[in-house]
PDB file of N, CA and C in Angstrom:
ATOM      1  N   UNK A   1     -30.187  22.136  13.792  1.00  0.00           N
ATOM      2  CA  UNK A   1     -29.618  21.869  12.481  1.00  0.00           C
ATOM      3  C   UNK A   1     -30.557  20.964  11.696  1.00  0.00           C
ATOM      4  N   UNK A   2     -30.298  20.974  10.764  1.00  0.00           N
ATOM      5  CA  UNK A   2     -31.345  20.208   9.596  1.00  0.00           C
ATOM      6  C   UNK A   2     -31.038  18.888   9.431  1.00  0.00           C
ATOM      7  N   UNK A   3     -31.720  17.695   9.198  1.00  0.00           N
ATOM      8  CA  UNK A   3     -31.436  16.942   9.088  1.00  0.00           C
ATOM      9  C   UNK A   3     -30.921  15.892   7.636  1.00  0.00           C
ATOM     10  N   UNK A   4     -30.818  17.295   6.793  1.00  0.00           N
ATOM     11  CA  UNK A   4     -29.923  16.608   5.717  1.00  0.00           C
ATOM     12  C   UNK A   4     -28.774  16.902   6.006  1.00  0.00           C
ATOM     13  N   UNK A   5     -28.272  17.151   7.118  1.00  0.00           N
ATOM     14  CA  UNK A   5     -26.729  17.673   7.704  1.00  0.00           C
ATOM     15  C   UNK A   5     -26.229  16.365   7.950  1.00  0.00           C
ATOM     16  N   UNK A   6     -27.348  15.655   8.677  1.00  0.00           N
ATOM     17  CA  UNK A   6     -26.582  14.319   9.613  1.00  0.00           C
ATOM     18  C   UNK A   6     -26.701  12.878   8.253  1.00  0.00           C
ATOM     19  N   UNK A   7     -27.477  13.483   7.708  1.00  0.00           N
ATOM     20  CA  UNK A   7     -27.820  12.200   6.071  1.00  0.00           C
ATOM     21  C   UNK A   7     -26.544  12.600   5.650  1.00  0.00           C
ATOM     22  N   UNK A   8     -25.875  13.564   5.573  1.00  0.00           N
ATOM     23  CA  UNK A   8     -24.888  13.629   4.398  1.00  0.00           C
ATOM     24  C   UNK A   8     -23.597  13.246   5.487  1.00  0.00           C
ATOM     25  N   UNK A   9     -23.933  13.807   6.802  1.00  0.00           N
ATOM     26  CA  UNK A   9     -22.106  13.159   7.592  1.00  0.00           C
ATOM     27  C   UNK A   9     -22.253  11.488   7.728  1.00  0.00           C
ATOM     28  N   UNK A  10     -23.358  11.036   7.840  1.00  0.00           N
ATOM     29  CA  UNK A  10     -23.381   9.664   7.571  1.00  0.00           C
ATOM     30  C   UNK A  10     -23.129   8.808   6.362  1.00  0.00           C
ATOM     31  N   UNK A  11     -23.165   9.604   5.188  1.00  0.00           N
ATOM     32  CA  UNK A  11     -23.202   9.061   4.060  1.00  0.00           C
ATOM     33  C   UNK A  11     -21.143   9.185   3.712  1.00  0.00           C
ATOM     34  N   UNK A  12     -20.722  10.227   4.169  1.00  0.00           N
ATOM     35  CA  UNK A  12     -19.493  10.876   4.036  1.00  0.00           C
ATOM     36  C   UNK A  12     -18.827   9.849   5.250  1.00  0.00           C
ATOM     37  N   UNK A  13     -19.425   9.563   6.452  1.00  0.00           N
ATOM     38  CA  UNK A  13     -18.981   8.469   6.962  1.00  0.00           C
ATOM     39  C   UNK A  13     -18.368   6.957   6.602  1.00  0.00           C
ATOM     40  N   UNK A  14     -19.372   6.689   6.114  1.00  0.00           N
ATOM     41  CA  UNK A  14     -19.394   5.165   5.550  1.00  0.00           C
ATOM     42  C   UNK A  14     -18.922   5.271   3.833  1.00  0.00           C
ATOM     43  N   UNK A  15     -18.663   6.195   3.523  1.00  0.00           N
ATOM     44  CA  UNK A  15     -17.415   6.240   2.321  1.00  0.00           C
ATOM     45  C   UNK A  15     -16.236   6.604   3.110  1.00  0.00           C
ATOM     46  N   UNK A  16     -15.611   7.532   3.911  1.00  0.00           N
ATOM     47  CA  UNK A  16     -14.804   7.023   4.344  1.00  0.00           C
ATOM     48  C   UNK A  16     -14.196   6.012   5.091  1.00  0.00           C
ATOM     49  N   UNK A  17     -14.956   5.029   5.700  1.00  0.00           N
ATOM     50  CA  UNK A  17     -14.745   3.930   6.665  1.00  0.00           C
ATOM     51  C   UNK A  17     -14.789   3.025   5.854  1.00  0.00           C
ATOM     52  N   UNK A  18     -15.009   2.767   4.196  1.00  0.00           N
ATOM     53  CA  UNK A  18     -14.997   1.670   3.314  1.00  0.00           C
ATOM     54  C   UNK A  18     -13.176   1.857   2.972  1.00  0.00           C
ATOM     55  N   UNK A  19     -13.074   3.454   2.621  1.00  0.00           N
ATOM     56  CA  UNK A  19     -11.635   4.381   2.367  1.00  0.00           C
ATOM     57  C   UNK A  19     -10.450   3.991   3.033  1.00  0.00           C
ATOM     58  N   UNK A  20     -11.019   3.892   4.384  1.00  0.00           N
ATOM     59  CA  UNK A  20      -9.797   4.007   5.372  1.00  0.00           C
ATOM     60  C   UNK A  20      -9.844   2.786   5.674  1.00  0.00           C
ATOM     61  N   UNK A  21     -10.885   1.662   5.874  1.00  0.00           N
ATOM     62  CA  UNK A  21     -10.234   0.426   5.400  1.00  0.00           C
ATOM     63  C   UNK A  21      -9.222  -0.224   4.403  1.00  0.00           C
ATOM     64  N   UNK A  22      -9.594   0.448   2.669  1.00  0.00           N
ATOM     65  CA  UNK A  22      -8.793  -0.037   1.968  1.00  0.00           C
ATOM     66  C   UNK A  22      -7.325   0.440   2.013  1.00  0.00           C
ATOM     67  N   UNK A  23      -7.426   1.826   2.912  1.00  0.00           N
ATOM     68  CA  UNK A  23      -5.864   2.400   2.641  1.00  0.00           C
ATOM     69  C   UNK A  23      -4.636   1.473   3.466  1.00  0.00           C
ATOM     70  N   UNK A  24      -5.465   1.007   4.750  1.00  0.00           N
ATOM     71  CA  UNK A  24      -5.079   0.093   5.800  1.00  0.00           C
ATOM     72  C   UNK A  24      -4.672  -0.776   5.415  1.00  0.00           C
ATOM     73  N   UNK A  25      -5.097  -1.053   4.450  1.00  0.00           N
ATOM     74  CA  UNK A  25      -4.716  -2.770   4.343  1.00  0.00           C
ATOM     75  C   UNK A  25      -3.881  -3.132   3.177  1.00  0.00           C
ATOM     76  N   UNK A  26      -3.487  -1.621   1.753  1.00  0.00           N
ATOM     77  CA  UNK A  26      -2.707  -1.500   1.322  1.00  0.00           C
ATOM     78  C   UNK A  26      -1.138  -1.075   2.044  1.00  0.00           C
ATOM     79  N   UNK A  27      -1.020  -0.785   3.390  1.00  0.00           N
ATOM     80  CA  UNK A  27       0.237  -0.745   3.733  1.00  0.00           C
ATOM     81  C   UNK A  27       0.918  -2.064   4.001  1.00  0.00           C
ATOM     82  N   UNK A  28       2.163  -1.693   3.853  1.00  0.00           N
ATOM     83  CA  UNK A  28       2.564  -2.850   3.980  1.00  0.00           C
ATOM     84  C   UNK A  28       3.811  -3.185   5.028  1.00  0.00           C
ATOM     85  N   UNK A  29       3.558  -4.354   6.033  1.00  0.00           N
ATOM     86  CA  UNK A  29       3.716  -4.527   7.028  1.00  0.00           C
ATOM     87  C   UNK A  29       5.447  -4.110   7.522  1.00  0.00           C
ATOM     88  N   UNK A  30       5.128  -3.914   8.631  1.00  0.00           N
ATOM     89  CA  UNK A  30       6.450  -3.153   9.057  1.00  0.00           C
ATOM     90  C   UNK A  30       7.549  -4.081   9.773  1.00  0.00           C
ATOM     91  N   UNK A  31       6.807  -5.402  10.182  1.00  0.00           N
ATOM     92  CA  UNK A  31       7.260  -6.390  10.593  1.00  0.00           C
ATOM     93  C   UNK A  31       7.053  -6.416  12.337  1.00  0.00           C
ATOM     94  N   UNK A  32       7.324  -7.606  13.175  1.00  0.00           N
ATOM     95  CA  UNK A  32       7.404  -7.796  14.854  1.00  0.00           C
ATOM     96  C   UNK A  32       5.878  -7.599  14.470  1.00  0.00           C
ATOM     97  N   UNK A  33       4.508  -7.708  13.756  1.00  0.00           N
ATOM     98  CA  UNK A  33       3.694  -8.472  14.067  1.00  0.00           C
ATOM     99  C   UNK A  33       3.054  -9.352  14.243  1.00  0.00           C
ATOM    100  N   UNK A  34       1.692  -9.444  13.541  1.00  0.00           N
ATOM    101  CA  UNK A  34       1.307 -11.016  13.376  1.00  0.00           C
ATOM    102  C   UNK A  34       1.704 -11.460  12.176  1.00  0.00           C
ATOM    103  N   UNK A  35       1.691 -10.451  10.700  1.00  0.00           N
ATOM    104  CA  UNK A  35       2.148 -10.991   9.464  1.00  0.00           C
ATOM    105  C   UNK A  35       3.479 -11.510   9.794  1.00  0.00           C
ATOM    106  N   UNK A  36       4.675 -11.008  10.624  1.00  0.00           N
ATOM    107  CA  UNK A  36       5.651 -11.942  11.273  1.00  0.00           C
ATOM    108  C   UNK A  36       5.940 -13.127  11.406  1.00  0.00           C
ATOM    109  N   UNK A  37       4.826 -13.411  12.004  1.00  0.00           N
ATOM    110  CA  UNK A  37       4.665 -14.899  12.869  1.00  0.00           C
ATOM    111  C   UNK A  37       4.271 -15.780  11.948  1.00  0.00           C
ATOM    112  N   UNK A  38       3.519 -15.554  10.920  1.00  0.00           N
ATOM    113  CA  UNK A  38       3.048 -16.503   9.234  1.00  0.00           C
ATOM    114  C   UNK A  38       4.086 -16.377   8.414  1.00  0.00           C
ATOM    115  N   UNK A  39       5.271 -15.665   8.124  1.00  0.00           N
ATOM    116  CA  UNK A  39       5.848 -15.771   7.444  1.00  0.00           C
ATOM    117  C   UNK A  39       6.539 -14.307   7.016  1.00  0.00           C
ATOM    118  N   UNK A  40       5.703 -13.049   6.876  1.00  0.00           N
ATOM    119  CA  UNK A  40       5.766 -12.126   6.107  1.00  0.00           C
ATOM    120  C   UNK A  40       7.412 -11.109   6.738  1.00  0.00           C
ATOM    121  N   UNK A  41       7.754 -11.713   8.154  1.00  0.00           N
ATOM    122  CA  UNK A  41       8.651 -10.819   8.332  1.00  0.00           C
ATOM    123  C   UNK A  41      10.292 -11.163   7.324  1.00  0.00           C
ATOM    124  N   UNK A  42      10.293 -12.415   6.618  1.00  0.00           N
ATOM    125  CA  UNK A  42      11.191 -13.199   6.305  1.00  0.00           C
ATOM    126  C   UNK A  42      11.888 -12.193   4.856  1.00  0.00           C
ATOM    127  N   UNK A  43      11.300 -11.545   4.563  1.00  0.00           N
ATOM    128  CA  UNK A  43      11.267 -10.368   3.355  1.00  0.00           C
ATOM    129  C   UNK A  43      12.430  -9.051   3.699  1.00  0.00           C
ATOM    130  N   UNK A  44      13.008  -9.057   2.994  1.00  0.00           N
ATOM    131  CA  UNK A  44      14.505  -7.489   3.727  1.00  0.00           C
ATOM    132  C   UNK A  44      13.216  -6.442   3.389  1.00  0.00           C
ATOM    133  N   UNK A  45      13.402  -5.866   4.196  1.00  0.00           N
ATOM    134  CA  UNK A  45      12.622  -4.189   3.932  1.00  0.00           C
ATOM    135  C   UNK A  45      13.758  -3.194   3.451  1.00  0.00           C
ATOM    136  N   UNK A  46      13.546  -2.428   2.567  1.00  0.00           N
ATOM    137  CA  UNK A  46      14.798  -1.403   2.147  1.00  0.00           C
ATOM    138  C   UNK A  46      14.972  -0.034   3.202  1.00  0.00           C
ATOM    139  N   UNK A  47      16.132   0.496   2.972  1.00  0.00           N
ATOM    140  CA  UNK A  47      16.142   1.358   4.174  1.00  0.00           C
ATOM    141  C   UNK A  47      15.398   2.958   3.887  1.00  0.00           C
ATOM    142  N   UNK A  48      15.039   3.039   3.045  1.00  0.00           N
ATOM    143  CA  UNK A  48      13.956   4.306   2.988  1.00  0.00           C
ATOM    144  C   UNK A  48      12.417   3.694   2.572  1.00  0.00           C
ATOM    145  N   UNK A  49      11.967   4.996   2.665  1.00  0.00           N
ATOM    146  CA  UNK A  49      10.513   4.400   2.069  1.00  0.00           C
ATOM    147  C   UNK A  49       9.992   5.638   0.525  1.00  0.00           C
ATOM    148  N   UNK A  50       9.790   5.013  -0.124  1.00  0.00           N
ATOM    149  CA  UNK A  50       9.395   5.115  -1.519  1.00  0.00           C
ATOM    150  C   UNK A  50       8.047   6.555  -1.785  1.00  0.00           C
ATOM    151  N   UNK A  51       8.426   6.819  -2.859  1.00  0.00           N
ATOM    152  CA  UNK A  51       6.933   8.167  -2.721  1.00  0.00           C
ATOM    153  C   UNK A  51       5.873   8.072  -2.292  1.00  0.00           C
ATOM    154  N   UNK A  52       5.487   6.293  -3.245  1.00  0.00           N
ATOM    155  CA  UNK A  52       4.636   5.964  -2.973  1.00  0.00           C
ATOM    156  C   UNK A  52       3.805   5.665  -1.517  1.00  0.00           C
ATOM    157  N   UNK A  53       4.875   5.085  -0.823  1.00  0.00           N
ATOM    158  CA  UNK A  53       4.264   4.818   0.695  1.00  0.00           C
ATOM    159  C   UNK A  53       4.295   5.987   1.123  1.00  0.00           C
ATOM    160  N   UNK A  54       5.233   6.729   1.190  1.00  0.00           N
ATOM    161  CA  UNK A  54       4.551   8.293   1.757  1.00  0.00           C
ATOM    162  C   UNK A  54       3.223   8.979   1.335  1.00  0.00           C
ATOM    163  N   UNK A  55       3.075   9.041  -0.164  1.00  0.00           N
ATOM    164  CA  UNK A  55       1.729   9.606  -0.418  1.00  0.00           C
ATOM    165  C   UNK A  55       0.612   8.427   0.016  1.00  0.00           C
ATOM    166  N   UNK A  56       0.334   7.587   0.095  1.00  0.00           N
ATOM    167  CA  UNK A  56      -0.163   6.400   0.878  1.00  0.00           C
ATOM    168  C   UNK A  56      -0.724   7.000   2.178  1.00  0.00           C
ATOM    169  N   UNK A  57       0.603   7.577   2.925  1.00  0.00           N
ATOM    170  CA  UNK A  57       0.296   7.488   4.504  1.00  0.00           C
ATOM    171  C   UNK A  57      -0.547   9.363   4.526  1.00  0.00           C
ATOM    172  N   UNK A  58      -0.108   9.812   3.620  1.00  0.00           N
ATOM    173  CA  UNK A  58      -0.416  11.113   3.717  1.00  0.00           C
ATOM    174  C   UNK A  58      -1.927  10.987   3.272  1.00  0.00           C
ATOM    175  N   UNK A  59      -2.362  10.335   2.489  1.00  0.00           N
ATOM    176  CA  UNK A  59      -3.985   9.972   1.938  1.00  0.00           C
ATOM    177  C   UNK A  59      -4.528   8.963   3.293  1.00  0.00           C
ATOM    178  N   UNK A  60      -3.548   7.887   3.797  1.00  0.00           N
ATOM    179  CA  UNK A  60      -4.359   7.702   5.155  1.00  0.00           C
ATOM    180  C   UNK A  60      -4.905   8.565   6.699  1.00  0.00           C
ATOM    181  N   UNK A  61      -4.280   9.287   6.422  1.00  0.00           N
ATOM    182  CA  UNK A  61      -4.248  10.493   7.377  1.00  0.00           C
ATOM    183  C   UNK A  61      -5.378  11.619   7.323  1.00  0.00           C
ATOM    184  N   UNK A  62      -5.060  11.869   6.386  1.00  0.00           N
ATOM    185  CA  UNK A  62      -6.375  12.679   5.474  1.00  0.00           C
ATOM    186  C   UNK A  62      -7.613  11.805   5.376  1.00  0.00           C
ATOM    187  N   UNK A  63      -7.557  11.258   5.658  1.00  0.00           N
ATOM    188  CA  UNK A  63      -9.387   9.918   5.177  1.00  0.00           C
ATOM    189  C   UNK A  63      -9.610  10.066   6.566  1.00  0.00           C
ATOM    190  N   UNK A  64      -8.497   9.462   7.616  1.00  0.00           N
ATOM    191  CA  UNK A  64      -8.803   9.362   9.267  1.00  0.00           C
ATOM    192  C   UNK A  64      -9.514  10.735   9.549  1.00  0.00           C
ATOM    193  N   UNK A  65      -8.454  12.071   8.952  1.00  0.00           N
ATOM    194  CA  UNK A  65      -9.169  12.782  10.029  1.00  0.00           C
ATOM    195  C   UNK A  65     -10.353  12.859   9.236  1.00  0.00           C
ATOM    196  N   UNK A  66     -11.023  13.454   7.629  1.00  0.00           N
ATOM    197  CA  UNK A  66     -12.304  13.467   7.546  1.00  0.00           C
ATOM    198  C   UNK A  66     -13.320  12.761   8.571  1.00  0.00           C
ATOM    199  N   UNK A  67     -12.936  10.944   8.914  1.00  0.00           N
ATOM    200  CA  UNK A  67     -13.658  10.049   9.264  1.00  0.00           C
ATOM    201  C   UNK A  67     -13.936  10.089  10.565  1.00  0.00           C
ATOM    202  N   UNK A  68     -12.649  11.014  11.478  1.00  0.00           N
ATOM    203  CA  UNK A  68     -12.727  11.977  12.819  1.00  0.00           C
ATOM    204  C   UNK A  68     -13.738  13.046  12.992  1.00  0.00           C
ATOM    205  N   UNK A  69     -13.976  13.810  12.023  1.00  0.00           N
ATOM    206  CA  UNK A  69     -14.554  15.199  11.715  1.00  0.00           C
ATOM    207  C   UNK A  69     -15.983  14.516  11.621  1.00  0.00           C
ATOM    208  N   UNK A  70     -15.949  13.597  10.841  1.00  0.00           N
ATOM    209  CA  UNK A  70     -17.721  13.302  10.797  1.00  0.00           C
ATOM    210  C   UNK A  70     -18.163  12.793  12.012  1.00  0.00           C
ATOM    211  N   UNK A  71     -17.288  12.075  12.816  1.00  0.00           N
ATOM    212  CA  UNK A  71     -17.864  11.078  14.141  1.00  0.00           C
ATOM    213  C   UNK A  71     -18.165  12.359  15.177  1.00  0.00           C
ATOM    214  N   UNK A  72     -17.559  13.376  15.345  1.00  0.00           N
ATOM    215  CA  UNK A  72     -17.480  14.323  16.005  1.00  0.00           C
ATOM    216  C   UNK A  72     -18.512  15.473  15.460  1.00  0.00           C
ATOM    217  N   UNK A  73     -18.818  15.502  14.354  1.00  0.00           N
ATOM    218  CA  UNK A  73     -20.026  15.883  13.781  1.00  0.00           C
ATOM    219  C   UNK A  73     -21.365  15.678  14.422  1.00  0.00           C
ATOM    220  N   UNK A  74     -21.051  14.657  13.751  1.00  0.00           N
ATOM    221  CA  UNK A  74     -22.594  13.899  14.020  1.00  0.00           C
ATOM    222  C   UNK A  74     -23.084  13.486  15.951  1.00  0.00           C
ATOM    223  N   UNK A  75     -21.715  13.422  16.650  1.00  0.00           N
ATOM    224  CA  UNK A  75     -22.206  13.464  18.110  1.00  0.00           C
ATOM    225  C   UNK A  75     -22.649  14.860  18.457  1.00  0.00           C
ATOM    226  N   UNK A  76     -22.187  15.723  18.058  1.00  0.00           N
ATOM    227  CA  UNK A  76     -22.507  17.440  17.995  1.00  0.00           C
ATOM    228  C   UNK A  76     -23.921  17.845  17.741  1.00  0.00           C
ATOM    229  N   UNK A  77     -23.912  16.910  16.283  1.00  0.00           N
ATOM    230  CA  UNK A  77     -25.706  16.845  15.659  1.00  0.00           C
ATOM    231  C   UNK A  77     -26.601  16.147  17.065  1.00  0.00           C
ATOM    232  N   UNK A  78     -26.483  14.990  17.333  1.00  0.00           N
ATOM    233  CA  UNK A  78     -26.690  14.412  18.037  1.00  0.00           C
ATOM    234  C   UNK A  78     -27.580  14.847  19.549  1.00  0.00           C
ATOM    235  N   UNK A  79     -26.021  15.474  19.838  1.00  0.00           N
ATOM    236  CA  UNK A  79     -26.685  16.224  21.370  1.00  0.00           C
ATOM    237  C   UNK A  79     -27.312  17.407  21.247  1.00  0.00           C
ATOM    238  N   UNK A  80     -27.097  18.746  20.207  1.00  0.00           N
ATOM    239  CA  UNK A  80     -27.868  19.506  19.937  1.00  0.00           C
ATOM    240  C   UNK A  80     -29.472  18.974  19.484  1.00  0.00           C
ATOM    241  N   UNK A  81     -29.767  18.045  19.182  1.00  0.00           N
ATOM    242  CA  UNK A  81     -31.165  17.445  18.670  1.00  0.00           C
ATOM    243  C   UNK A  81     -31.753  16.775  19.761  1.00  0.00           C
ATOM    244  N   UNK A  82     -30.787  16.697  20.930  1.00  0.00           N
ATOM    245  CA  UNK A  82     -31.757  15.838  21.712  1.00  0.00           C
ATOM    246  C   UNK A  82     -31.328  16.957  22.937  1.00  0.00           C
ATOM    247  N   UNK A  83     -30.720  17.964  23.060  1.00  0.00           N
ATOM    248  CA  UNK A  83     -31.102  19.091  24.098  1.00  0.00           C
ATOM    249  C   UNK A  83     -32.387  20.237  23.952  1.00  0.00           C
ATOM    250  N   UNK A  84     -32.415  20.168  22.047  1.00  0.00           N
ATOM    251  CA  UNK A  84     -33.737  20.688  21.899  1.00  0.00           C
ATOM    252  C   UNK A  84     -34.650  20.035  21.792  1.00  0.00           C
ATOM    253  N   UNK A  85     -34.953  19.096  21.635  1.00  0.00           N
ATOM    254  CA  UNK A  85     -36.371  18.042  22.005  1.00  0.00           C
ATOM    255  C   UNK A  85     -36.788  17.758  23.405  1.00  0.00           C
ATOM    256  N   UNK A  86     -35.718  17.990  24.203  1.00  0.00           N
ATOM    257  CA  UNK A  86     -36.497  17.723  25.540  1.00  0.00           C
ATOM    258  C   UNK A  86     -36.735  18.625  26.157  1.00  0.00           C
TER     259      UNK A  86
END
């Protein structure tokens, strides 16, 4: 394979791993963790969850697997490049 294959799953990598950081850290806590223990569980949570957090989790999901697909990519790239070099 060419090696603008593995430039572009790397580049598609590290935009999603900036992605799937920010989606992470826009959820918001479910409680019995550590935000718990500082304070954050002290808040009523309502008993459904809102569009918004659903389309949220559905865009986190979607970023993971892209960010799955490239890691699994690029080990693919990887071992094919170094079974034909040796």
């Amino acid at each position: 394979m060419p090696i603008w294959f593995a430039y572009t799953l790397i580049v598609l990598l590290v935009i999603t791993s900036v992605l799937l950081t920010m989606l992470i850290l826009l959820h918001r806590g479910k409680g019995g963790g550590l935000s718990s223990m500082f304070g954050g569980g002290v808040s009523s949570s309502l008993a459904g969850s809102s569009v918004a957090e659903k389309n949220l989790d559905r865009y986190t999901v979607l970023v993971s697997i892209v960010w799955f697909a490239c890691i699994v990519g690029l080990g693919l790239w990887l071992r094919l490049q170094l079974s034909s070099g040796a």
